[in-house]
C-alpha atoms as a PDB file:
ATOM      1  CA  UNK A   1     -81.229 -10.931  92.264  1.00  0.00           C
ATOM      2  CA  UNK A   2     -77.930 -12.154  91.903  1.00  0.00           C
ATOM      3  CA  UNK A   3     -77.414 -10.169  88.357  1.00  0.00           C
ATOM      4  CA  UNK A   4     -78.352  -7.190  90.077  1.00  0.00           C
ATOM      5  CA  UNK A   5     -75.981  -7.076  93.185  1.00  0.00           C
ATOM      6  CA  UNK A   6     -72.966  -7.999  89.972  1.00  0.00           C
ATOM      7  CA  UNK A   7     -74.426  -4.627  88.248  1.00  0.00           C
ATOM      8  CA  UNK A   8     -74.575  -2.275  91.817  1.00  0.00           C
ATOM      9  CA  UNK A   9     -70.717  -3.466  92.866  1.00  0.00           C
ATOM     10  CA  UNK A  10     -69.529  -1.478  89.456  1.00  0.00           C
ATOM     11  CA  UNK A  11     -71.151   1.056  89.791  1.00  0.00           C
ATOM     12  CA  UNK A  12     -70.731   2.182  92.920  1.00  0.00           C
ATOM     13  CA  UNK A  13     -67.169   1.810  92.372  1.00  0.00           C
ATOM     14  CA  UNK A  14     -67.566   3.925  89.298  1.00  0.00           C
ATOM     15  CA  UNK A  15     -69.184   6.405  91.888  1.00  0.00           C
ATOM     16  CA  UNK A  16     -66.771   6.068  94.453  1.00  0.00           C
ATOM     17  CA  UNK A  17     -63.942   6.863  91.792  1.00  0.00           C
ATOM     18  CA  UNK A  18     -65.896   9.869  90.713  1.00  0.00           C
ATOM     19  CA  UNK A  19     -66.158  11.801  93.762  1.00  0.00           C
ATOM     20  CA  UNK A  20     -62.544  11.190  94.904  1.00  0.00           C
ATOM     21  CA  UNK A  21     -61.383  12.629  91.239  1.00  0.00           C
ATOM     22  CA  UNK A  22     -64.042  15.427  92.223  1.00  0.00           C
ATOM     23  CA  UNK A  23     -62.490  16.069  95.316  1.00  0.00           C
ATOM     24  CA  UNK A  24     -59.461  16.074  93.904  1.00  0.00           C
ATOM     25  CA  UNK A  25     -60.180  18.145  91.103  1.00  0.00           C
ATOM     26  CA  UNK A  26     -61.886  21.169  92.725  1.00  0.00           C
ATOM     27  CA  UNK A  27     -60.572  21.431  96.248  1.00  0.00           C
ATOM     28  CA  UNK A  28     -56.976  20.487  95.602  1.00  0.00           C
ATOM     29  CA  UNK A  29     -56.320  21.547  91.969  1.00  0.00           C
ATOM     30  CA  UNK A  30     -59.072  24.212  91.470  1.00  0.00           C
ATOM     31  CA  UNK A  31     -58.542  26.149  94.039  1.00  0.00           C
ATOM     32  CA  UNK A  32     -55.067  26.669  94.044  1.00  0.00           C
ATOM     33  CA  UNK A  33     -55.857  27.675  90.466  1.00  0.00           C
ATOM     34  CA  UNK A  34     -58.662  30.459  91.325  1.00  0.00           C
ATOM     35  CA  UNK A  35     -56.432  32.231  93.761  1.00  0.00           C
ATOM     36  CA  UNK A  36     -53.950  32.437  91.350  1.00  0.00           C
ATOM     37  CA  UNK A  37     -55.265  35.262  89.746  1.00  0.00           C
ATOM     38  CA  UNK A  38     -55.949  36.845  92.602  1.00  0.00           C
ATOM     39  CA  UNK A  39     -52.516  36.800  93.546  1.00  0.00           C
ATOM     40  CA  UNK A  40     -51.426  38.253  91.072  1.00  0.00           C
ATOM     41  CA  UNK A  41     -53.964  41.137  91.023  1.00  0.00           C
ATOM     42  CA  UNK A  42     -53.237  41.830  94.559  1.00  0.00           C
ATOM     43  CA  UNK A  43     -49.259  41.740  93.820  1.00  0.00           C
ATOM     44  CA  UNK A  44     -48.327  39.120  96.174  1.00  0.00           C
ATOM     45  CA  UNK A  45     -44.462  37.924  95.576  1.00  0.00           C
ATOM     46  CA  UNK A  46     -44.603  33.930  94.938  1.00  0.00           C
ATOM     47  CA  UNK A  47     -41.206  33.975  97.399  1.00  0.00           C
ATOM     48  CA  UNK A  48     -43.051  34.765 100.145  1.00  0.00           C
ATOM     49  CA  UNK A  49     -45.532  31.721  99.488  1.00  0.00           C
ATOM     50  CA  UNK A  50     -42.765  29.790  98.919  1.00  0.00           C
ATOM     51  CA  UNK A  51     -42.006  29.945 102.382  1.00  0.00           C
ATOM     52  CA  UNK A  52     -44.618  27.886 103.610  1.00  0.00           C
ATOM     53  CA  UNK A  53     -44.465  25.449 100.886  1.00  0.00           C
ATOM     54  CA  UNK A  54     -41.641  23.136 100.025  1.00  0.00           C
ATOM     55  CA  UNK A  55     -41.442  20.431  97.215  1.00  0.00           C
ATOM     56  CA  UNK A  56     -38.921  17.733  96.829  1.00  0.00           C
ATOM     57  CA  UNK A  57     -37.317  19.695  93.915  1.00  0.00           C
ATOM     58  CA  UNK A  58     -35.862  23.359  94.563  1.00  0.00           C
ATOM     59  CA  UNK A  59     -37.604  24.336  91.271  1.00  0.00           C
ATOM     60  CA  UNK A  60     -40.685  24.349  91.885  1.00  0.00           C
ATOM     61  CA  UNK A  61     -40.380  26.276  94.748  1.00  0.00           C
ATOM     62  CA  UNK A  62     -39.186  29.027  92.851  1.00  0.00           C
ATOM     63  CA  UNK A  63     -41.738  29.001  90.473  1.00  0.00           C
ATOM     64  CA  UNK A  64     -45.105  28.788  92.524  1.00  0.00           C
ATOM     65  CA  UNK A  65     -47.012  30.841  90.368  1.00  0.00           C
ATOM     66  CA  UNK A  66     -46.618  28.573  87.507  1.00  0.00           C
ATOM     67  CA  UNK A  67     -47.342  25.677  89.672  1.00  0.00           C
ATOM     68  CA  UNK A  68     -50.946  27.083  90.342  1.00  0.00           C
ATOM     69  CA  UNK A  69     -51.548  27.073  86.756  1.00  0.00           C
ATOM     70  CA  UNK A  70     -50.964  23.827  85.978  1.00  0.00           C
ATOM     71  CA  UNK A  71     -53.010  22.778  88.581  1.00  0.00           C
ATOM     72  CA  UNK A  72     -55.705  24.328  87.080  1.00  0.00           C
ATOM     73  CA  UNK A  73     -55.149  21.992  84.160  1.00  0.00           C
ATOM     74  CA  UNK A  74     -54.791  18.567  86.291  1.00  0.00           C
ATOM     75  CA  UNK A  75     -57.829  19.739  87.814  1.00  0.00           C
ATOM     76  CA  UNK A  76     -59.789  20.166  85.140  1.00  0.00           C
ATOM     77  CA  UNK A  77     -58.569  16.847  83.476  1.00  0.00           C
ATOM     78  CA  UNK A  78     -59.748  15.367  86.448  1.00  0.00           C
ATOM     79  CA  UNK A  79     -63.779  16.821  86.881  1.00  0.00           C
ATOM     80  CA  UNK A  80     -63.945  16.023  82.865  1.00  0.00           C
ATOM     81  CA  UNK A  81     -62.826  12.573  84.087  1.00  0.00           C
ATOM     82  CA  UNK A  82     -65.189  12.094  86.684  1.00  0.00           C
ATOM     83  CA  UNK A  83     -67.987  13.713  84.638  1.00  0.00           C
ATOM     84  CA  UNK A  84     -67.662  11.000  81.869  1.00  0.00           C
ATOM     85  CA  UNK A  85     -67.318   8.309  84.561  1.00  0.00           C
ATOM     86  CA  UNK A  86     -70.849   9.629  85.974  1.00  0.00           C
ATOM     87  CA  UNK A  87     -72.447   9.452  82.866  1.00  0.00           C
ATOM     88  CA  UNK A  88     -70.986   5.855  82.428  1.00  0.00           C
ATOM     89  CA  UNK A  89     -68.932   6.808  79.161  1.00  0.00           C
ATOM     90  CA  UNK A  90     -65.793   4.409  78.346  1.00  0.00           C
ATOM     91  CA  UNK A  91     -63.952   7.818  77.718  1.00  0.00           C
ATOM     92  CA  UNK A  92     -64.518   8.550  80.764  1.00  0.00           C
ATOM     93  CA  UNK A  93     -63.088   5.825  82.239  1.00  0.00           C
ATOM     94  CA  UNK A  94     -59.986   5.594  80.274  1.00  0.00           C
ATOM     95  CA  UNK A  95     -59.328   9.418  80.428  1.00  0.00           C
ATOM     96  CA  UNK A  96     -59.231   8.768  84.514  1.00  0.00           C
ATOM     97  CA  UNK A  97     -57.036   6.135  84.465  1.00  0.00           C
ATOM     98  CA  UNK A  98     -54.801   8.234  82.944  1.00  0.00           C
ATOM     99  CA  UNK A  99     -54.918  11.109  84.793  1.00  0.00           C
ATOM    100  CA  UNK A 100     -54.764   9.080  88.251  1.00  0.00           C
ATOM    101  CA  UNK A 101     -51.516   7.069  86.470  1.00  0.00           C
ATOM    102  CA  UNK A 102     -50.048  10.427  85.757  1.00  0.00           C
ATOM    103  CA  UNK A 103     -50.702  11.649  89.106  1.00  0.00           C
ATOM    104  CA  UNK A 104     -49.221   8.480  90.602  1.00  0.00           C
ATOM    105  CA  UNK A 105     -45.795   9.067  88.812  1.00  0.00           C
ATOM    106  CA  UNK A 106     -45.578  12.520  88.949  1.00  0.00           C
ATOM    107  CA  UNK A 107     -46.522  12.356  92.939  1.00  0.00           C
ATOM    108  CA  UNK A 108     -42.871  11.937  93.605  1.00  0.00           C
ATOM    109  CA  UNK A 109     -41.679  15.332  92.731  1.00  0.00           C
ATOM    110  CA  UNK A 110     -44.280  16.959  94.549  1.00  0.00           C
ATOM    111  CA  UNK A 111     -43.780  15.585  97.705  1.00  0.00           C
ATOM    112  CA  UNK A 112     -44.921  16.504 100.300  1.00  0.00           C
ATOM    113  CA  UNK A 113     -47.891  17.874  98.835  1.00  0.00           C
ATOM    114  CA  UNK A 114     -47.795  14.705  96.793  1.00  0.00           C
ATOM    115  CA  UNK A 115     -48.746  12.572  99.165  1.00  0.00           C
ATOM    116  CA  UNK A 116     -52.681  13.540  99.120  1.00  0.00           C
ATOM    117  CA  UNK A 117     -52.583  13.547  95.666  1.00  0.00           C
ATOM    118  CA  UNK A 118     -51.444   9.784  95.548  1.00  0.00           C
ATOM    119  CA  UNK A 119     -53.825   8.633  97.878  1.00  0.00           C
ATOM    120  CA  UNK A 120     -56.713  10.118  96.508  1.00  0.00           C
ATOM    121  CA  UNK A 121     -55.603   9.059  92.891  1.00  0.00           C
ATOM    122  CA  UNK A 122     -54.186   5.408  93.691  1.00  0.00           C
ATOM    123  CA  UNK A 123     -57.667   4.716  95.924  1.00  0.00           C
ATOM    124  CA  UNK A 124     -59.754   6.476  92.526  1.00  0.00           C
ATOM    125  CA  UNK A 125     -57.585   3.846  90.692  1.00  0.00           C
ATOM    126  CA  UNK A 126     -58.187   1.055  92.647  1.00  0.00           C
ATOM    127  CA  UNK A 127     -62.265   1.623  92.567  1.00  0.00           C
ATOM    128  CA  UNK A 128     -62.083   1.829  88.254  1.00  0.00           C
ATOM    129  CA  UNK A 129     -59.984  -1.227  88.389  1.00  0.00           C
ATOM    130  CA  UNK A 130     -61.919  -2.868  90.582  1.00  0.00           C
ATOM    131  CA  UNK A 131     -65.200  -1.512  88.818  1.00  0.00           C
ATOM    132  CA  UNK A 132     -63.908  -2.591  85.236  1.00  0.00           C
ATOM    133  CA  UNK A 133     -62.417  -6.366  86.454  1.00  0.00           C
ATOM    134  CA  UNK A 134     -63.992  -7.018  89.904  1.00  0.00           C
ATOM    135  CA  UNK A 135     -63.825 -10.725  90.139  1.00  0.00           C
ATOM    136  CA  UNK A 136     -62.309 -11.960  86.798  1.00  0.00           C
ATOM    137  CA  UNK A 137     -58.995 -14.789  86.901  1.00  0.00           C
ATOM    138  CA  UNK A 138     -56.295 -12.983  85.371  1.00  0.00           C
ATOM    139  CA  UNK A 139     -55.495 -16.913  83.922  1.00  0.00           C
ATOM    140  CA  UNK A 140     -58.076 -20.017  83.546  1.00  0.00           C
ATOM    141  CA  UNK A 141     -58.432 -22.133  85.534  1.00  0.00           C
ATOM    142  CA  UNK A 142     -57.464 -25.723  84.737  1.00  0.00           C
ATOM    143  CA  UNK A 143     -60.488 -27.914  84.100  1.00  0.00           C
ATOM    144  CA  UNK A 144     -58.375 -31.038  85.011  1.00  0.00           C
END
């Protein structure tokens, strides 16, 4: 009984970090990516998105467009992620890690917007971590 609540704990931290980095993926980095073509078809100028948008740096701002394609990589990165950490593949868990660590450093220049994307990542994070080391010492213990 006891072996089996030690085997659950993982995993449903494993699941946990797998639909945040889902989330993540599809609603916050997919979509921006889908309507990019659209707005492009339908000739919209990126300045006058711009204007509801603002980022820490001036840049970005001024090149929106480009933004929305690159989120269609991050988001991507992130569903592969969370597909390997579904089908409990050490890949999988790894190539989270280091798209959540990315997204945790990089948060700063995209603030505001940065904000979600640093919860969402540091809380996926915090479940593989937890899933990977749950109760270990980081030292031993002395037996004296």
């Amino acid at each position: 009984m006891n072996d089996r609540v030690h085997t659950r704990a993982p995993r449903r931290a494993i699941r946990g970090a797998a639909v945040l980095m889902l989330i993540q993926g599809v609603l916050m980095e997919g979509l921006p990516f889908l309507a990019l073509p659209v707005l492009l078809l339908a000739g919209v100028d990126a300045s006058v998105l711009a204007h509801g948008l603002s980022f820490i740096i001036p840049a970005f701002n001024d090149h929106l467009f480009l933004m929305m394609a690159m989120s269609g990589v991050f988001g991507a990165m992130r569903v592969v992620g969370a597909i390997g950490l579904l089908r409990n593949r050490l890949w999988g868990f790894w190539f989270s890690v280091t798209s959540c660590s990315v997204t945790l450093i990089l948060m700063v220049f995209m603030l505001p917007a940065g904000v979600a994307d640093g919860l969402l990542s540091g809380s996926a994070l915090f479940l593989l971590f937890l899933a990977k080391f749950g109760a270990k010492p980081i030292y031993a213990q002395d037996q004296s």
